[in-house]
Structure formats: structure tokens, C-alpha cells
Protein backbone atom coordinates (compact mmCIF):
# COMPACT_ATOMS: atom_id res chain seq x y z
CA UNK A 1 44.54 58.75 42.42
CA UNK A 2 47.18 60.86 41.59
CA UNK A 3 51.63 60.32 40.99
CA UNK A 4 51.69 60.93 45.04
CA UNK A 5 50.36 57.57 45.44
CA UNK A 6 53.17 55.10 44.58
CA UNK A 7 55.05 52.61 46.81
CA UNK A 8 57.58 52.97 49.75
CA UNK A 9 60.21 51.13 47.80
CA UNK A 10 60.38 53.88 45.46
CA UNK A 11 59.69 56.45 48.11
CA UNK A 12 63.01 54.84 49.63
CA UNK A 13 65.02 54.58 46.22
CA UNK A 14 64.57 58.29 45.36
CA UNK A 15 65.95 58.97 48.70
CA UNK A 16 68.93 57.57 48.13
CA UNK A 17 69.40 58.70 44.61
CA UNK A 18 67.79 61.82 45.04
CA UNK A 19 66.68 62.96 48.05
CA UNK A 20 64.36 65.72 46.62
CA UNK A 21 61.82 64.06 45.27
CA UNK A 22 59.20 62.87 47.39
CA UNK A 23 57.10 59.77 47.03
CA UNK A 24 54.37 58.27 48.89
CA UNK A 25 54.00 54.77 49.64
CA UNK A 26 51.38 51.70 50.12
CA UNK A 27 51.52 47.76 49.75
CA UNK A 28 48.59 44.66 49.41
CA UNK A 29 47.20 42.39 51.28
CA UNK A 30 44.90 39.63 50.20
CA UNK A 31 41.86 39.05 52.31
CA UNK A 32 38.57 37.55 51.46
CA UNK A 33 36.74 38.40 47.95
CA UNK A 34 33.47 40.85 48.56
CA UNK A 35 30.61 40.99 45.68
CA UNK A 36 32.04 43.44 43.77
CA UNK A 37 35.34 41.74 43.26
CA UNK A 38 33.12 39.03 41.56
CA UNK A 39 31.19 41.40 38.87
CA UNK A 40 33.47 43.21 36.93
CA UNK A 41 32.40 44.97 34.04
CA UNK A 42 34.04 47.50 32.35
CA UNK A 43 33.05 50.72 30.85
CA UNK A 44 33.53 49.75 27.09
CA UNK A 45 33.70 53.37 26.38
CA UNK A 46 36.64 55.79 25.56
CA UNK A 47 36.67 58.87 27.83
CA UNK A 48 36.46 62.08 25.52
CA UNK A 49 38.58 64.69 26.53
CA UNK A 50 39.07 68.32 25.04
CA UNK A 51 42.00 69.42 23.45
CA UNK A 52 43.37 72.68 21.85
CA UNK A 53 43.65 75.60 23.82
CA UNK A 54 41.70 75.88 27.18
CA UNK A 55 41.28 78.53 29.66
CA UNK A 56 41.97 76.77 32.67
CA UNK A 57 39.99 77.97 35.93
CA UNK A 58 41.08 81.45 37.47
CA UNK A 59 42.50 81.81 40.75
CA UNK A 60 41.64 81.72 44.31
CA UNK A 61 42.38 84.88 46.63
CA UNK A 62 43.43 85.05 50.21
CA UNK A 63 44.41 88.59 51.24
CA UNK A 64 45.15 90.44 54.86
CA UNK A 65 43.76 93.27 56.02
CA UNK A 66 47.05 95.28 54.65
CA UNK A 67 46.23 94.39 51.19
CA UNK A 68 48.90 91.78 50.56
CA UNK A 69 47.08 88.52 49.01
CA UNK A 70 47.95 84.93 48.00
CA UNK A 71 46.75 84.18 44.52
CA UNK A 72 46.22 80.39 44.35
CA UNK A 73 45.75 77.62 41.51
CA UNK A 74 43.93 75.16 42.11
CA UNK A 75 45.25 71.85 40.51
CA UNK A 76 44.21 68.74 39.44
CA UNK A 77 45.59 65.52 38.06
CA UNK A 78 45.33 63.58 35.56
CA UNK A 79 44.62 66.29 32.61
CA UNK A 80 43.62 65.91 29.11
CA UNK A 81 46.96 65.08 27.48
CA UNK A 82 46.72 67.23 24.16
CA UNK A 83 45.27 70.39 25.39
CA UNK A 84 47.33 73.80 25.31
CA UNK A 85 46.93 75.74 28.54
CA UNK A 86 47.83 79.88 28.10
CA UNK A 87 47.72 80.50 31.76
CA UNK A 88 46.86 84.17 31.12
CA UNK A 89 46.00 85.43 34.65
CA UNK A 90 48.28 82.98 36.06
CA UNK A 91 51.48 84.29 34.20
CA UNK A 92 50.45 88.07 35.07
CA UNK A 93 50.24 87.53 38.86
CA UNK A 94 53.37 85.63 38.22
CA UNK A 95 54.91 88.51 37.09
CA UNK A 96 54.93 90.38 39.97
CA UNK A 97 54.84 88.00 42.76
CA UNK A 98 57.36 88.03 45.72
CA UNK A 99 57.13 84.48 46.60
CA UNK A 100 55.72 81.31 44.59
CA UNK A 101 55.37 78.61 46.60
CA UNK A 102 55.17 74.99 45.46
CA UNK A 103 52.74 72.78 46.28
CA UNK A 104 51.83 70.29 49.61
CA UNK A 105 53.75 67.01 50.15
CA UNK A 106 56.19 65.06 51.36
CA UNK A 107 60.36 64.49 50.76
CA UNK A 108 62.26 61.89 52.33
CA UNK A 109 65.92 62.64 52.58
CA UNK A 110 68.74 60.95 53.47
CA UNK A 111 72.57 62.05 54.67
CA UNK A 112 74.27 59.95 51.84
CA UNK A 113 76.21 60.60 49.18
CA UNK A 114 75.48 60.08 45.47
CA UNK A 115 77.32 57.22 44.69
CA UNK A 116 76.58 55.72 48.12
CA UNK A 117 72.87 56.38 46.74
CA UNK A 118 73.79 53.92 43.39
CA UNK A 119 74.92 51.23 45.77
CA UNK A 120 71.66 51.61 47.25
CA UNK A 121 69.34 51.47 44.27
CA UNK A 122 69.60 47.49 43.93
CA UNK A 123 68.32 47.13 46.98
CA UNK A 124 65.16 49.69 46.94
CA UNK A 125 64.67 47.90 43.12
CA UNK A 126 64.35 44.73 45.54
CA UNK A 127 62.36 45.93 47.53
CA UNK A 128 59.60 47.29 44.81
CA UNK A 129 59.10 43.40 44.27
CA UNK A 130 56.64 40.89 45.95
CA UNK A 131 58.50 39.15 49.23
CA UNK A 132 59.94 35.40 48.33
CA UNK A 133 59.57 36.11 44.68
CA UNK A 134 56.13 35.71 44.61
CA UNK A 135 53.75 37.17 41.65
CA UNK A 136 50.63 38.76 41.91
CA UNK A 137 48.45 35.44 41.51
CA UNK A 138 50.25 34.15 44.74
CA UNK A 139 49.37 37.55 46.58
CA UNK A 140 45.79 38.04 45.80
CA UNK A 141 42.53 36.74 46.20
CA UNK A 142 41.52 34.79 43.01
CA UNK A 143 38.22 36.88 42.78
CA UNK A 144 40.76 39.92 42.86
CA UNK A 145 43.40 38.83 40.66
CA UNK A 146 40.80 38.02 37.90
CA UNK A 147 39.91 41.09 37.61
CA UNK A 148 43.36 43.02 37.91
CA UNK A 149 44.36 39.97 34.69
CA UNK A 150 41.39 41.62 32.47
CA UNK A 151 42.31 44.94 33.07
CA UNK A 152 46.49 44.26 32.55
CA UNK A 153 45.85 42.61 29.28
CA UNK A 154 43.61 45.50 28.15
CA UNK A 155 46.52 48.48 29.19
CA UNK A 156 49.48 46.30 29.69
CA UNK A 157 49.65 43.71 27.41
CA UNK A 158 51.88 40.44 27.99
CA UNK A 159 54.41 42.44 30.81
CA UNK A 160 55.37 39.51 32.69
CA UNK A 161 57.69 41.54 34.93
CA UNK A 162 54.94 43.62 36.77
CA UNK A 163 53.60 40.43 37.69
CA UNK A 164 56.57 40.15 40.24
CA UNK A 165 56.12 43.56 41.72
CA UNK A 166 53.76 44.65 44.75
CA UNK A 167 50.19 45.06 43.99
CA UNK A 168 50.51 48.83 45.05
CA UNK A 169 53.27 49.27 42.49
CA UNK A 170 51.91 47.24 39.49
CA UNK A 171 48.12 48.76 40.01
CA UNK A 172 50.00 51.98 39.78
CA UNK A 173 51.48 51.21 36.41
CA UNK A 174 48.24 49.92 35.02
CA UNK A 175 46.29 52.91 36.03
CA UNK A 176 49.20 55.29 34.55
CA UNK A 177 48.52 52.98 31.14
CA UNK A 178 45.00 53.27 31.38
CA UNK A 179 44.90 57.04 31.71
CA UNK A 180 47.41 57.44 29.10
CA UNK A 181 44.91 55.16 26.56
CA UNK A 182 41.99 57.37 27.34
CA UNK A 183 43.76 60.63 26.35
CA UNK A 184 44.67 61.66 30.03
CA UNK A 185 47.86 62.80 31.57
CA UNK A 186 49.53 63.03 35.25
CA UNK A 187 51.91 66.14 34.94
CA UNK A 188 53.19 68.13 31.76
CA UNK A 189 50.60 71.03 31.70
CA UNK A 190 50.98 73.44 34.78
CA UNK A 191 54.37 73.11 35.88
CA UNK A 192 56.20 74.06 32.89
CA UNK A 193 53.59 77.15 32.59
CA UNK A 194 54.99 78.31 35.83
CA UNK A 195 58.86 77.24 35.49
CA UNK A 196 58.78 79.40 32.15
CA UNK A 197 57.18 82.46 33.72
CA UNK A 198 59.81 82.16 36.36
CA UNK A 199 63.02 82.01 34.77
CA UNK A 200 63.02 85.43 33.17
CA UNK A 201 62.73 86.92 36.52
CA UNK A 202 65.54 84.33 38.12
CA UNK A 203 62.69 83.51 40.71
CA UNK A 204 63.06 79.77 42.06
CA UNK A 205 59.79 78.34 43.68
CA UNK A 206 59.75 77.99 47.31
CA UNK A 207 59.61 74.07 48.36
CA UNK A 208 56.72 73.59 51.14
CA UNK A 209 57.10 70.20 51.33
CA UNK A 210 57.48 67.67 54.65
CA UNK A 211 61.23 66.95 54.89
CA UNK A 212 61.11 63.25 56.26
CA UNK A 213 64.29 62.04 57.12
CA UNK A 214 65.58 58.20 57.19
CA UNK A 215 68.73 57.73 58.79
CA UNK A 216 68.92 54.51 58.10
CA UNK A 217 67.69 53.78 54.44
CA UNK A 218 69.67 50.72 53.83
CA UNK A 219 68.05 49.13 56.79
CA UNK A 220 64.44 51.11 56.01
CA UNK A 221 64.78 49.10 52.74
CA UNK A 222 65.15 45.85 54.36
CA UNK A 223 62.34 46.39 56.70
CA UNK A 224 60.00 46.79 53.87
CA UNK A 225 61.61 44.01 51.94
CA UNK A 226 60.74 41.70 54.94
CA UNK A 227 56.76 42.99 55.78
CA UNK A 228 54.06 41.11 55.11
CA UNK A 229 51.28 43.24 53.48
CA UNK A 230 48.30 43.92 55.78
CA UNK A 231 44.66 44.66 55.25
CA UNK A 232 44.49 47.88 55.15
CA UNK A 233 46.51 47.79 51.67
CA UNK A 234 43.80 45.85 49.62
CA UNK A 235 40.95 48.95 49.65
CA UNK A 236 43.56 51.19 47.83
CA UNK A 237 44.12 48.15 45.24
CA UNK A 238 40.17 47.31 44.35
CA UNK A 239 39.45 50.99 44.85
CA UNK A 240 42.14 51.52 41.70
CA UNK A 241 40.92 48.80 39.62
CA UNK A 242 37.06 50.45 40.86
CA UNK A 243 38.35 53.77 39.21
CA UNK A 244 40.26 52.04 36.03
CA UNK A 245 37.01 49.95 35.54
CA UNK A 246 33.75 52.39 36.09
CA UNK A 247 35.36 55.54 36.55
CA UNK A 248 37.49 57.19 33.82
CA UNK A 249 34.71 58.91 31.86
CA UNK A 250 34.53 60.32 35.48
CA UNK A 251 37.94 61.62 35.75
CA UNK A 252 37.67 62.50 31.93
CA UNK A 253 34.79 65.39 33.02
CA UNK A 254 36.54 66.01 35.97
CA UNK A 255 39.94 66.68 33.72
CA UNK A 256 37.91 68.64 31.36
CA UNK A 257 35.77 70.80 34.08
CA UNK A 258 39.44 71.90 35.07
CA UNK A 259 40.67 72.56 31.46
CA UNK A 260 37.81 74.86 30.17
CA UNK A 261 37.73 76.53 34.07
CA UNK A 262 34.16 75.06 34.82
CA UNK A 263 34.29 75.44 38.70
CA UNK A 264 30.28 74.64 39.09
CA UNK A 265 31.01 71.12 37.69
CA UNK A 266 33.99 70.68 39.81
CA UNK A 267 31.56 71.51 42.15
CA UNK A 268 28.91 68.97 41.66
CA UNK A 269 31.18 66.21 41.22
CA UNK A 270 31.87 64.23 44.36
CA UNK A 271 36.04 64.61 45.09
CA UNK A 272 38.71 62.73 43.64
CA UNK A 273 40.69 62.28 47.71
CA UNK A 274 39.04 59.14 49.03
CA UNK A 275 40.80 56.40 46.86
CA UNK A 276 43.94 58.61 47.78
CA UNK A 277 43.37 59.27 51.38
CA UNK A 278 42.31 55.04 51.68
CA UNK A 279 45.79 54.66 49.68
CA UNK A 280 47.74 56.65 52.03
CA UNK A 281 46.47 55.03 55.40
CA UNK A 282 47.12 51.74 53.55
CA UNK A 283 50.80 53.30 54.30
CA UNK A 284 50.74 54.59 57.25
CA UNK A 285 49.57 51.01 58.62
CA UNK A 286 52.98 49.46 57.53
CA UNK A 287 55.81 49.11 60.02
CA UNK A 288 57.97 50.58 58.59
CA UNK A 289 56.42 53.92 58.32
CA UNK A 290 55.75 53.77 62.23
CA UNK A 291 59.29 52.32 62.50
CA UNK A 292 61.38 55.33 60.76
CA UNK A 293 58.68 58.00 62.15
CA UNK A 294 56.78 58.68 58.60
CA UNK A 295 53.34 59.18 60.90
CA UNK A 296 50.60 61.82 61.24
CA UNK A 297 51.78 63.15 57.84
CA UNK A 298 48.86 64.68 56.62
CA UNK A 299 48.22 67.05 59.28
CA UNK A 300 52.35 67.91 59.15
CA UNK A 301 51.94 68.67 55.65
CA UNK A 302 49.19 70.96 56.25
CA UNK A 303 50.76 72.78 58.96
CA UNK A 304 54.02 73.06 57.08
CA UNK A 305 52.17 74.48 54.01
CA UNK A 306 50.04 77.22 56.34
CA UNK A 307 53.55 78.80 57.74
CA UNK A 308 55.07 78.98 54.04
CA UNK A 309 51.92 81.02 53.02
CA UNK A 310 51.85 82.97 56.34
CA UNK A 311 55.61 84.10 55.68
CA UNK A 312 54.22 84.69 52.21
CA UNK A 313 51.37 86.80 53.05
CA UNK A 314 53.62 88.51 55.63
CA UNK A 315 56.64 89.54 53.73
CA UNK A 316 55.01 89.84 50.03
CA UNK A 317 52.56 91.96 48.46
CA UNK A 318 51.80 89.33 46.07
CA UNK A 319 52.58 86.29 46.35
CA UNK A 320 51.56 82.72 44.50
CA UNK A 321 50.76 79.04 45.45
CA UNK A 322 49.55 76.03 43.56
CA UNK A 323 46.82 73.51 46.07
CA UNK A 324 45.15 70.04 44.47
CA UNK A 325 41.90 71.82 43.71
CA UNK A 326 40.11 69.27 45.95
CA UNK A 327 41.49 70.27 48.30
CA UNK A 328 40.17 74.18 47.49
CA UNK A 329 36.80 73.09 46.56
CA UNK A 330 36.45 71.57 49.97
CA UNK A 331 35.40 74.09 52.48
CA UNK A 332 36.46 72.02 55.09
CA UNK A 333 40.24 72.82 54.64
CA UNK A 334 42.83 74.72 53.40
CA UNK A 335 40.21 77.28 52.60
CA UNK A 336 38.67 76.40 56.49
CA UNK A 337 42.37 77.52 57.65
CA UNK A 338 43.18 80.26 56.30
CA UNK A 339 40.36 81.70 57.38
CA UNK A 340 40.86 80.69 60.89
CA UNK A 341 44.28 82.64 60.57
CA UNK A 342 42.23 86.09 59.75
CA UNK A 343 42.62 85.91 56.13
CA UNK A 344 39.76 86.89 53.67
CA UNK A 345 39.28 84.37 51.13
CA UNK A 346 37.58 84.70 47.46
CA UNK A 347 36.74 82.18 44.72
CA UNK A 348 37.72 82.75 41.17
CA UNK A 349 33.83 83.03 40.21
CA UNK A 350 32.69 85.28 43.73
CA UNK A 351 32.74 89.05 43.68
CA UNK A 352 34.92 91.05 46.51
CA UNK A 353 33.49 94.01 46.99
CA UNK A 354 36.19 94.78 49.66
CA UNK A 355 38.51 97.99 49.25
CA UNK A 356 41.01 95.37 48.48
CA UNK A 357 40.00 94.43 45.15
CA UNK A 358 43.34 95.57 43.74
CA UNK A 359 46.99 95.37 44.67
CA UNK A 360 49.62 97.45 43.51
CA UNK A 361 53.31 95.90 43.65
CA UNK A 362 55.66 98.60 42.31
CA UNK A 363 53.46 100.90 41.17
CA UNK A 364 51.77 98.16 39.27
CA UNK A 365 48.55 97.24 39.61
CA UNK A 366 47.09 93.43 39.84
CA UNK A 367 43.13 92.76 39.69
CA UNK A 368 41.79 90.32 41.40
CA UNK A 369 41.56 86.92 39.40
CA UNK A 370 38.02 87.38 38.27
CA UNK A 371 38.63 90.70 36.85
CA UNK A 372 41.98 89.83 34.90
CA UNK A 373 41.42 88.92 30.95
């Protein structure tokens, strides 16, 4: 699970606020208990996660037949929290690239004003909360809610305020908490590397993100407010308190195949997208997501992302892009694509033993990943 997956409300109240940031959205339903709700242990067991300074993996390479290539990073979320990433490779390509696009997703924006926006933000903080008042023991399934009360006094404490909010939101919080105990982070680690290897150059990122627009957000807001939360909401709730459970000395190796840029583990471990994908079609089910015309996002956020790097590959004879390294590993797709489109595409540990192997941007010369230091 990663910081796309949070709630509609706040998907809706950073739209009126700030209608740049982009946030993904999902709500619970209670239905009956299943045998797993009803044996809970947990993993005693801290995760251990490197620290110091860590390599990072290299990079991906798409290139045309005209020599201009895409170098991209693949990312991944959480990361170990207190680990120092030099980005080596990363910040030479960076150097000379014409274009660096940012990565996959979705904004929902809004034709309001700022302060407009403020008058707004009451309502979305409404909305992040159960319907009728209700708390979390009223919306779940007893088998359910026992185990989501073990895990919130082990990362949460006595909060008696996220008992109010939406399951989707307040399993959110507690998995942020629980990755923060076990020495993990969501963010922090690759975006300032970039933004600092920018800003001597005065090169801004280029956004490749969905632009969703709500015309209506006041009345978006209400809509949510009023929905009942459906079944297809309560497999991205067990499925986070599955991962928070069982699963974080899993995401701890994952985390620290990434950080010392071992791709054959990344490899052999089975992909971090299902508990996302199940959280985003727990969205898409809602009315108001069908209502306001927030459907068949994933494929429009692929399709959006392919034309920024085809402008990229077109116009630049370097150029840069970040992708969830999922989402690279998987052969499947955005690797699958590109292809399709003609491109030649190499892994950070393959050999190219194409006449392309280097490309020279102003009379400089860039290696290909696996040959830089």
C-alpha cells in the first residue's frame, strides 16, 4: 500500500485547497467475518532495515532507433527511514536531461478560488468521518474490529478521534504508524535527490499526472458524506490489517532489496500492487466516483504517462522519468508498452550490445546505466 491509497474525502479537500495534489480514494463496508478475520496473530518481530548510505538500483533504458533514450527509476514505497541515498547515476543523467518527467497518477482540480477552497475544508473534514457519527465498532464486523482494536493500541495508542473516521482513512493512519515503528518511510528519500539536482539547472519536472476535474466539489463532498460503504471496500481494509499483521518483515526486504539496488530479490518477491489495485476498485465502486466521472482511471493514467514519454523521447536526447518499480519489474506493462511503441528497452543489470550504448547531449557523453559508476 502506498500514500496514493487514502480516502475521497481528502482526495476532495485537497481539491479545494489545493488543486495539485492528487489523492486517491476508498471507503468500508462491513459484511460477514471469514476465518482469517478470526485468527489474528501478529508477527512479534521488528522488521530490520538497513541504514547508512545505499546504492539504490540503477536505471532502466528505453531508447529509439535515433539514439535518444528515457532513463527511468524505478521506485518504491515505503523505504528504510534512516538510510542516505547518493543517487550517483541518477544525478549524472540528470544533468543533462531535456525533460524529467514526474511520475503516474491522478489530480483532481477544481475552478475555485483559495479562500472559496477554506470555506470548503469543513465540509471535506466532514466528510473524512463515518456517516451519522458513527465509530468504527458500529461500522465493522466484530470479528474485524477486534482485530483492527489490537493492532490500534499497538501503533496508535488511546486516539479516540480515528475511531470516528472511515475505516479507509483510519486503517491508513495505522499502517502509516506501523511503518514508521518498524523503521520504514513513505516519501523523503528520492524526491528531494531529484528536486536538488534540478534547481541548479532551473529545470522544473514535467507533471504526467490525470487532471480530474470536479465541477461541483461542494456537492461531490456531500455525495460522499451521504454513501453508504459497499462491499467492495472491506478487502482493501483486512488486506491492510493482513499486511500490518504478517507482512512488514516483507515490505522491510522489499524496502531494503530497493536500497542496496538488489533487482534479483525484487524479482523473486511476489509485487506489492494487489492490496493497492483491490484498494482502488474499492473506489471506483462508490457513486460518487461514477457520479463526477473519476472512472477507468488506471488505463487513463497509463495512456497519459506513454504520450509524456513519447514527447520526451521525441524532442530530447536524454530525457528522465521516475515509475513504481512494480510496475517496471512487471513485464506485463509499462515495459510491455513501450515496446509496443518501437522502443528498445534495457534493465539496469542486462547488457545492450546495440550501437546505442552511449548518448552524447552537447558533446557530452552519457553511458548507459549499467556502465555509469
Amino acid at each position: 500500500m502506498s500514500a496514493r491509497t487514502a480516502a475521497l474525502a481528502a482526495a476532495l479537500a485537497w481539491a479545494s485547497v489545493a488543486p495539485s495534489r492528487a489523492q486517491e480514494a476508498a471507503t468500508l463496508a462491513p459484511t460477514a467475518p471469514t476465518a482469517r478475520d478470526t485468527a489474528t496473530p501478529v508477527v512479534d518481530m521488528q522488521a530490520v532495515v538497513v541504514s547508512g548510505t545505499q546504492p539504490g538500483p540503477g536505471l532502466w533504458r528505453v531508447s529509439r532507433d535515433d539514439g535518444h533514450v528515457l532513463y527511468i527509476l524505478g521506485t518504491q514505497s515505503p523505504l528504510p527511514r534512516d538510510i542516505t541515498w547518493p543517487a550517483a547515476e541518477v544525478r549524472q543523467v540528470l544533468a543533462e536531461a531535456g525533460a524529467v518527467l514526474g511520475p503516474p497518477g491522478v489530480t483532481i482540480g477544481t475552478d475555485i478560488g483559495f479562500f472559496r477552497g477554506l470555506a470548503l475544508l469543513p465540509s471535506a473534514m466532514k466528510a473524512m468521518k463515518n456517516p451519522e457519527g458513527a465509530t468504527l465498532d458500529e461500522v465493522l464486523p466484530a470479528d474485524l474490529y477486534r482485530r483492527w482494536s489490537v493492532l490500534k493500541q499497538r501503533y496508535l495508542g488511546r486516539d479516540r478521534g480515528v475511531e470516528k473516521k472511515r475505516p479507509m482513512i483510519a486503517v491508513y493512519e495505522l499502517y502509516r504508524a506501523a511503518l514508521q515503528r518498524n523503521g520504514l518511510k513513505e516519501g523523503g528519500v528520492i524526491g528531494p535527490v531529484i528536486d536538488k539536482a534540478l534547481k541548479p539547472r532551473g529545470l522544473k519536472t514535467t507533471p504526467t499526472l490525470l487532471e480530474l476535474k470536479i465541477d461541483d466539489p461542494r456537492g461531490a463532498l456531500a455525495d460522499f458524506r451521504r454513501e453508504a460503504p459497499k462491499a467492495q471496500d472491506l478487502e482493501c481494509f483486512r488486506g491492510t490489517l493482513d499486511i500490518i499483521e504478517r507482512d512488514l518483515p516483507r515490505i522491510a526486504a522489499r524496502a531494503n532489496a530497493w536500497a542496496t539496488g538488489d533487482l534479483q530479490a525484487l524479482r523473486a518477491m511476489p509485487d506489492a500492487r494487489h492490496q493497492v489495485d483491490a484498494c482502488l476498485s474499492a473506489w471506483t465502486a462508490t457513486e460518487v466516483a461514477r457520479k463526477h466521472g473519476l472512472t477507468d482511471v488506471e488505463a487513463r493514467v497509463r495512456d497519459t504517462w506513454l504520450a509524456a514519454a513519447d514527447k520526451a523521447l521525441q524532442e530530447h536526447a536524454a530525457s528522465f522519468a521516475t515509475l513504481p518499480i512494480d510496475g517496471l519489474l512487471d513485464e506485463s506493462a509499462y515495459l510491455a508498452w513501450l515496446r509496443q511503441r518501437g522502443y528498445r528497452v534495457t534493465a539496469p543489470d542486462q547488457t545492450d550490445d546495440s550501437v546505442d550504448d552511449a548518448v552524447t547531449v552537447d558533446g557530452v557523453g552519457l553511458a548507459a546505466p549499467s556502465a555509469l559508476p
